[in-house]
C-alpha atoms as a PDB file:
ATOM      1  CA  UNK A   1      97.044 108.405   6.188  1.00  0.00           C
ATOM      2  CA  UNK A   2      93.549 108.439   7.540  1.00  0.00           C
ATOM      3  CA  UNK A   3      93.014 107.661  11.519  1.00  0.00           C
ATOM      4  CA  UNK A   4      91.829 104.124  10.950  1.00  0.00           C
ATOM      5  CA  UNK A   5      94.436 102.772   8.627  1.00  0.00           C
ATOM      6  CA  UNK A   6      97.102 104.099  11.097  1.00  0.00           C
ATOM      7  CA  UNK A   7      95.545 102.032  13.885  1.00  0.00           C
ATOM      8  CA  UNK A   8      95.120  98.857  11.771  1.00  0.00           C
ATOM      9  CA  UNK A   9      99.081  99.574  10.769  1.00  0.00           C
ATOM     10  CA  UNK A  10     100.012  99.909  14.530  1.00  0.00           C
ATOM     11  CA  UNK A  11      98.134  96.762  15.536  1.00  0.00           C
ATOM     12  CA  UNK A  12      99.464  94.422  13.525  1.00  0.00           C
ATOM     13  CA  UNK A  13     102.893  95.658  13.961  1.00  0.00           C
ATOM     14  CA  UNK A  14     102.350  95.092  17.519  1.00  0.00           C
ATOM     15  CA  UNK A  15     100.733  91.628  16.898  1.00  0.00           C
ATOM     16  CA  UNK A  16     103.571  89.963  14.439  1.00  0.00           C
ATOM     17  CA  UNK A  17     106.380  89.924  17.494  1.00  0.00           C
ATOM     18  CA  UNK A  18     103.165  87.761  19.365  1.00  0.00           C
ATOM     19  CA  UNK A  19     102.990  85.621  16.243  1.00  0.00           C
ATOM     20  CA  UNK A  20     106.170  85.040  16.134  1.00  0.00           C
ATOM     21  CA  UNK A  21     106.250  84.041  19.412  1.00  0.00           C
ATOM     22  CA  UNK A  22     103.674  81.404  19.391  1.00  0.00           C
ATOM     23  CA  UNK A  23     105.087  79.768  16.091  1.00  0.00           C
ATOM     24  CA  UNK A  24     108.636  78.999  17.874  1.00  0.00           C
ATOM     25  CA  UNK A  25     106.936  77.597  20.635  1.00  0.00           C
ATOM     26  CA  UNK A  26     105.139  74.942  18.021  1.00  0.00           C
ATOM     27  CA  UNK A  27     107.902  73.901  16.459  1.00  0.00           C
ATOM     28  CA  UNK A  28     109.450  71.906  18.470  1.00  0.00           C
ATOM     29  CA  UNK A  29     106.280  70.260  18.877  1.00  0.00           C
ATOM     30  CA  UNK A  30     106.080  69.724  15.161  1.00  0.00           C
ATOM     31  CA  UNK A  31     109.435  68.834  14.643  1.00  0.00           C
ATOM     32  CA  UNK A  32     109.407  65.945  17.686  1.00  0.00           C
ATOM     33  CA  UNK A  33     107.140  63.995  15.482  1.00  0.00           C
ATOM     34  CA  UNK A  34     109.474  64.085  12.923  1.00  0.00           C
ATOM     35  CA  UNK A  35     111.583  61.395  14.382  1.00  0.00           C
ATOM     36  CA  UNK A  36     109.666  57.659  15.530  1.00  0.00           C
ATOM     37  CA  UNK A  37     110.560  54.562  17.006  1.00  0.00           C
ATOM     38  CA  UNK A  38     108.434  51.480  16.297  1.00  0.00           C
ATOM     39  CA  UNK A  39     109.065  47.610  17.865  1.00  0.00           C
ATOM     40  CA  UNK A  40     107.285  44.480  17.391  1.00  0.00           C
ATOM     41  CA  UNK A  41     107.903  40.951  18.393  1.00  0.00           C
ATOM     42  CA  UNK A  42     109.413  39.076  15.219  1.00  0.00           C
ATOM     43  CA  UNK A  43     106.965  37.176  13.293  1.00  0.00           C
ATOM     44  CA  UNK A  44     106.413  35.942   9.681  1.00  0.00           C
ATOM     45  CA  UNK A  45     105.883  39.641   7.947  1.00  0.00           C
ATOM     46  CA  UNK A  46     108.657  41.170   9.755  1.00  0.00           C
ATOM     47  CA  UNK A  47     111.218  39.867   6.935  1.00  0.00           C
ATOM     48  CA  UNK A  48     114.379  39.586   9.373  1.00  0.00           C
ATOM     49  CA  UNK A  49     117.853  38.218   8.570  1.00  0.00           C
ATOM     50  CA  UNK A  50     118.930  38.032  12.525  1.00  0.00           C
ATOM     51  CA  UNK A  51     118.379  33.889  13.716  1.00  0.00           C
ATOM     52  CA  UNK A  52     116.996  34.399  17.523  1.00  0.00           C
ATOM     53  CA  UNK A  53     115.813  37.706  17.541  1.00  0.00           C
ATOM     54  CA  UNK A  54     113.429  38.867  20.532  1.00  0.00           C
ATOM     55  CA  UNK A  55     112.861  42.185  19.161  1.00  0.00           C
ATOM     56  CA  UNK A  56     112.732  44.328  15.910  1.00  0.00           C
ATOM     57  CA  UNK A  57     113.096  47.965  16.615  1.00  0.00           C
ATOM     58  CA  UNK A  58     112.549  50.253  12.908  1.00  0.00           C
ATOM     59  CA  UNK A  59     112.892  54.133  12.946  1.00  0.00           C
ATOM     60  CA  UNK A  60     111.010  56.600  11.294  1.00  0.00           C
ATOM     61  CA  UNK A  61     111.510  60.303   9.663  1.00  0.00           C
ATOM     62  CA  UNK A  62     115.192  60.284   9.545  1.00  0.00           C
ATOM     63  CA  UNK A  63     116.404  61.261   6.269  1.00  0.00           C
ATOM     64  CA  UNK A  64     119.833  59.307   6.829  1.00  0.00           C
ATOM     65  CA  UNK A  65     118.471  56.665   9.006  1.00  0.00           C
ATOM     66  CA  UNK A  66     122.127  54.824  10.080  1.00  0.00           C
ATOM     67  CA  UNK A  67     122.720  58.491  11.296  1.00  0.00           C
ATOM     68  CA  UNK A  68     120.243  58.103  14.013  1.00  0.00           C
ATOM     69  CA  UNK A  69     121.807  57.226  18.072  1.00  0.00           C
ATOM     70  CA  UNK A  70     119.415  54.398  19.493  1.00  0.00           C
ATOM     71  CA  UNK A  71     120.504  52.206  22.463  1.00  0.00           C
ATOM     72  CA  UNK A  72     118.688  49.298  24.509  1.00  0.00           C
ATOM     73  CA  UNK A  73     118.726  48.173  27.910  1.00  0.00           C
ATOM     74  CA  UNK A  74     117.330  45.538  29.903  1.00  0.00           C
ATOM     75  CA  UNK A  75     115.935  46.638  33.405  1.00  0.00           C
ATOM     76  CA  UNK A  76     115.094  43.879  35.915  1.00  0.00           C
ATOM     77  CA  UNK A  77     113.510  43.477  38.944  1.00  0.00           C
ATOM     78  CA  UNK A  78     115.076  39.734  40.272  1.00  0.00           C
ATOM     79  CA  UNK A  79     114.557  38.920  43.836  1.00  0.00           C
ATOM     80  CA  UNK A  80     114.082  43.029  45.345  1.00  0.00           C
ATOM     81  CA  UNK A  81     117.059  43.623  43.407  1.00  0.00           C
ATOM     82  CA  UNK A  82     117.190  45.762  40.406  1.00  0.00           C
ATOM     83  CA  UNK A  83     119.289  44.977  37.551  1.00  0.00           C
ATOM     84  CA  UNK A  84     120.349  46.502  34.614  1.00  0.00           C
ATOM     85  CA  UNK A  85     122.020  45.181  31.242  1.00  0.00           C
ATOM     86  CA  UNK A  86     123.488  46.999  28.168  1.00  0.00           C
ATOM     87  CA  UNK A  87     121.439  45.357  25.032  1.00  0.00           C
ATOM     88  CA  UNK A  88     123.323  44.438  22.125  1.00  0.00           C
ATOM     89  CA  UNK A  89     121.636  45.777  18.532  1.00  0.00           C
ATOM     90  CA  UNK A  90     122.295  43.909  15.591  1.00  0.00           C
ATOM     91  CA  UNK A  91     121.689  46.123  12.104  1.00  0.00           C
ATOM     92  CA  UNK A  92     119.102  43.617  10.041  1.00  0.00           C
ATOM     93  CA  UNK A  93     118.461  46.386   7.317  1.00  0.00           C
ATOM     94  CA  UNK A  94     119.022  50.343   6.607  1.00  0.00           C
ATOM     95  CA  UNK A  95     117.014  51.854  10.248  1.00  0.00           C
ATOM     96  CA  UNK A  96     116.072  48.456  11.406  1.00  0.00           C
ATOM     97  CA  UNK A  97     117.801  46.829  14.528  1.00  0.00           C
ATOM     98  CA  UNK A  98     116.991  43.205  16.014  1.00  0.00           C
ATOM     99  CA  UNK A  99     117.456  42.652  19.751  1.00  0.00           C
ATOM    100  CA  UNK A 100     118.416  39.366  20.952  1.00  0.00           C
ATOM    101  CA  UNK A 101     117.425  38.193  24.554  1.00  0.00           C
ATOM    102  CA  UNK A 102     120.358  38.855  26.404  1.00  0.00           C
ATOM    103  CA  UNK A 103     118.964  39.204  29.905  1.00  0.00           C
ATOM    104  CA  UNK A 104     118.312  36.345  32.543  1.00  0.00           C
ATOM    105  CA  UNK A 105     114.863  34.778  32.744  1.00  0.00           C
ATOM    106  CA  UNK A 106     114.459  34.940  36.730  1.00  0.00           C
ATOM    107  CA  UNK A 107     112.424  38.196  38.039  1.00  0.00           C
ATOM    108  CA  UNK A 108     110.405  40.812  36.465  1.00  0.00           C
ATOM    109  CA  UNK A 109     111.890  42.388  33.231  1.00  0.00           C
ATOM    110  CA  UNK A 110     111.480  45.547  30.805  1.00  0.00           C
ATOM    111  CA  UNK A 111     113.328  46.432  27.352  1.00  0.00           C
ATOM    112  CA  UNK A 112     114.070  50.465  27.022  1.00  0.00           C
ATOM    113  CA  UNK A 113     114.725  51.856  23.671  1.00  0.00           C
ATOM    114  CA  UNK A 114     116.239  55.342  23.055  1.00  0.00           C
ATOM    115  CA  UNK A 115     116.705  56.846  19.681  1.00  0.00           C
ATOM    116  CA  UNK A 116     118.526  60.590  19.123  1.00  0.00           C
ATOM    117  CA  UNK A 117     118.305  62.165  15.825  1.00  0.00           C
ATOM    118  CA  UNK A 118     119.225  65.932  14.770  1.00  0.00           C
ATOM    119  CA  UNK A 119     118.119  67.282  18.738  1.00  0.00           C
ATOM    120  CA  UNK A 120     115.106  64.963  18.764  1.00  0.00           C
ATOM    121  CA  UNK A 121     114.432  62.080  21.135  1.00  0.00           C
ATOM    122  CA  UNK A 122     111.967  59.044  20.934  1.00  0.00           C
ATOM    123  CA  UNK A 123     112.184  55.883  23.698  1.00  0.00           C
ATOM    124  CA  UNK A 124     110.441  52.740  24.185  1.00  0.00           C
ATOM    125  CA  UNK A 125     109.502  50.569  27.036  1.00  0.00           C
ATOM    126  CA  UNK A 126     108.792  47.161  26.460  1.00  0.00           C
ATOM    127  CA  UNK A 127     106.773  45.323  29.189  1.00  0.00           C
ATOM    128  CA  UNK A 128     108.275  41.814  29.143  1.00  0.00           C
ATOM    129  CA  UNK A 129     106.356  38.475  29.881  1.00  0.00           C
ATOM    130  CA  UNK A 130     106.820  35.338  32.474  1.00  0.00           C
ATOM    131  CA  UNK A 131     110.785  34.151  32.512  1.00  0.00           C
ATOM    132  CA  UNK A 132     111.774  37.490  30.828  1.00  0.00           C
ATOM    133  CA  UNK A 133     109.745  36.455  27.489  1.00  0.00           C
ATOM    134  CA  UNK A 134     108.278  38.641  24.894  1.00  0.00           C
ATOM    135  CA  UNK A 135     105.079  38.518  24.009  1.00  0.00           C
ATOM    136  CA  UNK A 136     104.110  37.062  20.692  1.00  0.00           C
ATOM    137  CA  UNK A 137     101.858  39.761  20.046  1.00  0.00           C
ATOM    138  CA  UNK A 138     104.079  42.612  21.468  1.00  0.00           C
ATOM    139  CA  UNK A 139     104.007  46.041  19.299  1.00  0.00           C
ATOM    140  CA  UNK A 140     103.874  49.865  19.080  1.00  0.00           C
ATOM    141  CA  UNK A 141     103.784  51.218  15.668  1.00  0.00           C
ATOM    142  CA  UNK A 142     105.668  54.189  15.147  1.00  0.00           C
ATOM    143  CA  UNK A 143     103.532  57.401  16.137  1.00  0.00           C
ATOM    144  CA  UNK A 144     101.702  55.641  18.487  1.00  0.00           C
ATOM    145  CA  UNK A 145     101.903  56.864  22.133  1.00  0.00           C
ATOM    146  CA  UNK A 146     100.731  53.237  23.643  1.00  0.00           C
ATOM    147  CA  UNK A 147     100.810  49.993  22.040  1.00  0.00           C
ATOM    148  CA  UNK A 148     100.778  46.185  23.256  1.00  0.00           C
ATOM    149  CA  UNK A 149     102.816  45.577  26.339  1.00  0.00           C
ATOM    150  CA  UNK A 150     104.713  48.745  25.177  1.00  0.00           C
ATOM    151  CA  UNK A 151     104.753  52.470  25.058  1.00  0.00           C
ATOM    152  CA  UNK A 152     106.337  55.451  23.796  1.00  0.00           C
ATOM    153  CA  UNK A 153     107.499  58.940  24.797  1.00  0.00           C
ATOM    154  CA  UNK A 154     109.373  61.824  23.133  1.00  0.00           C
ATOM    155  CA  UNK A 155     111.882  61.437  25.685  1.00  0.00           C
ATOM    156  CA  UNK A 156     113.917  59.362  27.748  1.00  0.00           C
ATOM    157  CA  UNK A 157     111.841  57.313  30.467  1.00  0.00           C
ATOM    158  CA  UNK A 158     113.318  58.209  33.887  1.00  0.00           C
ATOM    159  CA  UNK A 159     113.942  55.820  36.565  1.00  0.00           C
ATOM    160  CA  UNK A 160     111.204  56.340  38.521  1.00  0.00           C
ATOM    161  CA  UNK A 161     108.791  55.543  35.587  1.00  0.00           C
ATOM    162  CA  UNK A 162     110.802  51.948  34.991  1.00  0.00           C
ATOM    163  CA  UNK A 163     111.029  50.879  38.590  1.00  0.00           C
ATOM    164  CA  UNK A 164     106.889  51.729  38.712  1.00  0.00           C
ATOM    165  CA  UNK A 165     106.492  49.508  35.589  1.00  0.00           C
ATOM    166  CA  UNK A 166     108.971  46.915  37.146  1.00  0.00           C
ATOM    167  CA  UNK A 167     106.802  46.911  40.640  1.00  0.00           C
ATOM    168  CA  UNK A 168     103.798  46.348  38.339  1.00  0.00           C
ATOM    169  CA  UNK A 169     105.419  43.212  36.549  1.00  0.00           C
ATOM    170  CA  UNK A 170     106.324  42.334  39.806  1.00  0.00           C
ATOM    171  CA  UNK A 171     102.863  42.249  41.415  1.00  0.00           C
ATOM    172  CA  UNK A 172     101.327  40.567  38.880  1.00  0.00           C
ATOM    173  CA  UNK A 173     103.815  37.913  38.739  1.00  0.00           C
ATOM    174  CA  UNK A 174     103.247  37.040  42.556  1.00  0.00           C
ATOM    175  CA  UNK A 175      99.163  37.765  42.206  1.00  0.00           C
ATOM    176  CA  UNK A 176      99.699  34.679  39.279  1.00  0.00           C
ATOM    177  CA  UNK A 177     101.954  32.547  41.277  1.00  0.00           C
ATOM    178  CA  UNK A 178      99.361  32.729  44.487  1.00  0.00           C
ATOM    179  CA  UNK A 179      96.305  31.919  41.789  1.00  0.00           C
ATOM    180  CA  UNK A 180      97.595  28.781  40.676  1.00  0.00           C
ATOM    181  CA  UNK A 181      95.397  25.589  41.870  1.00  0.00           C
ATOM    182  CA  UNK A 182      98.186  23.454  43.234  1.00  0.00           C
ATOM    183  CA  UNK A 183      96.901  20.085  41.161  1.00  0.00           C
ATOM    184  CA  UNK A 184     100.412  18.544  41.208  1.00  0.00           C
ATOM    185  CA  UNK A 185     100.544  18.719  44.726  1.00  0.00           C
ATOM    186  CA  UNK A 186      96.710  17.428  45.549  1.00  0.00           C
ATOM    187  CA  UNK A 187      96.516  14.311  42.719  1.00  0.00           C
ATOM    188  CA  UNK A 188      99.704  12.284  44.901  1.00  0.00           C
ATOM    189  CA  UNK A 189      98.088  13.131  47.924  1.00  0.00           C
ATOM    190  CA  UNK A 190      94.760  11.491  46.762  1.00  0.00           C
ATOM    191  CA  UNK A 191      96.820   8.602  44.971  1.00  0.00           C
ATOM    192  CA  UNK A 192      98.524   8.142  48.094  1.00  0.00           C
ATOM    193  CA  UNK A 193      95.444   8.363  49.919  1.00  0.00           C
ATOM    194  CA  UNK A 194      93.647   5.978  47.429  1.00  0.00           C
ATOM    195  CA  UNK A 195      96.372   3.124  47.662  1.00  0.00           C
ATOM    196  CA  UNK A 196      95.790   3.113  51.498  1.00  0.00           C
ATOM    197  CA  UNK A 197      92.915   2.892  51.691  1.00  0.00           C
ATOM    198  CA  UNK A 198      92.533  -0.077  49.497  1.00  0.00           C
ATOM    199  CA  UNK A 199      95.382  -1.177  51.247  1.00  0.00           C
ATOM    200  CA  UNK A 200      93.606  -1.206  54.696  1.00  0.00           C
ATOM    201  CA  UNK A 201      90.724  -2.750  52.907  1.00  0.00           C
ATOM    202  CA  UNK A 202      92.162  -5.738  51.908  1.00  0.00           C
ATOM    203  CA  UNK A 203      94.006  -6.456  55.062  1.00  0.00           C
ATOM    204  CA  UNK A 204      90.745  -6.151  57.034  1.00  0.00           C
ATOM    205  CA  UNK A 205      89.289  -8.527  54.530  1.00  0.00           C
ATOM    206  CA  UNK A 206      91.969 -11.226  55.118  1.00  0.00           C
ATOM    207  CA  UNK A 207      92.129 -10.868  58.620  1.00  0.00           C
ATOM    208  CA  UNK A 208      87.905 -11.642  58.936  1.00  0.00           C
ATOM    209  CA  UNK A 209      88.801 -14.791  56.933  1.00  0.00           C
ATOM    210  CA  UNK A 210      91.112 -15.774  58.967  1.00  0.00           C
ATOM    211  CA  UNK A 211      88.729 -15.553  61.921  1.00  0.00           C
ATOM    212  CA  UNK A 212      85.637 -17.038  60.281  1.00  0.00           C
ATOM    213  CA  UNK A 213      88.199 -20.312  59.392  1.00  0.00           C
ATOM    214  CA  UNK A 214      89.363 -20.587  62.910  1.00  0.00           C
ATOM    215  CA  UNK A 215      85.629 -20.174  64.398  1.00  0.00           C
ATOM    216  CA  UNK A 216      84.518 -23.010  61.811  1.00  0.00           C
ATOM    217  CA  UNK A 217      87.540 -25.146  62.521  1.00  0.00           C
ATOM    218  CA  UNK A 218      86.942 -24.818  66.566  1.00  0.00           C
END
């Protein structure tokens, strides 16, 4: 064996072990993806069976999808006070749950979706409207890191990440509140004001009658 086929012999034995290496540390990488979570506000193409649903959640790249773990959760924000309910899924189809609302519509309010399947983890969080509502147009298709009013993340969202989107929902609920003209309020007031005036008016003009008749009469 000459010199130079020796060395190219040692260096790729030496090399395959670093190879190796770097291929387990994709995998997981590869194999996260695998597994997907998608949700969507019901409309007329989502083809549900479940009256009153607020949500459709669908999963992705599960060969047996009923074998896949997902659970829901409301997290609320109602007067400083967090709050937390355990959402009920109803099976509409084979990997396809429907949420109904089952949280209160006072206070700021997210949705949390967690699926498990064969080591791999995918979670939603649903940014929910005024009076705990969901968006017509509320989606994340599955794959997709950030969608409408929702996002997605190859694990579970921790506590600090849904009591920052909470204090969000929060703020911009108050910000709305304090930029609303207060017409319901100001069109009495000017009524009121309105009918006094004429009011006033009409007295002054019976009252200078009066006084002309009585100068007239004298």
């Amino acid at each position: 064996m000459s010199t130079s086929s020796f060395l190219n012999t040692a260096s790729i034995k030496r090399y395959v072990p670093l190879c190796a290496i770097a291929l387990l540390a994709l995998a997981p990488v590869a194999v996260a993806g695998g597994f997907q979570l998608s949700v969507e506000a019901p409309n007329a193409s989502s083809g549900t069976h479940i009256k009153d649903a607020a949500l459709i959640v669908r999963t992705f790249g599960c060969h047996t999808p009923a074998d896949a773990a997902i659970t829901a959760s409301a997290e609320g924000l109602v007067n400083g006070k967090r709050q937390s309910v355990k959402l009920d899924l109803a099976p509409d189809a084979t990997g396809v749950y429907a949420i109904k609302k089952q949280w209160p519509s006072e206070g700021a309010w997210v949705v949390t979706v967690s699926g498990a399947y064969n080591g791999m983890t995918c979670s939603l969080l649903v940014e929910l409207g005024p009076n705990g509502s969901v968006r017509p147009d509320t989606k994340i298709a599955e794959g997709q890191v950030k969608g409408k009013y929702a996002r997605a993340e190859r694990r579970k969202f921790t506590a600090q990440e849904i009591d920052s989107a909470l204090q969000t929902l929060a703020g911009n609920g108050n910000r709305a509140e304090a930029d609303e003209p207060p017409a319901s309020v100001s069109t009495p007031v000017i009524v009121s004001g309105l009918g006094a005036f004429l009011f006033l008016a009409g007295y002054a003009a019976i009252t200078r009658r009066g006084s002309t008749r009585k100068i007239h009469g004298g």
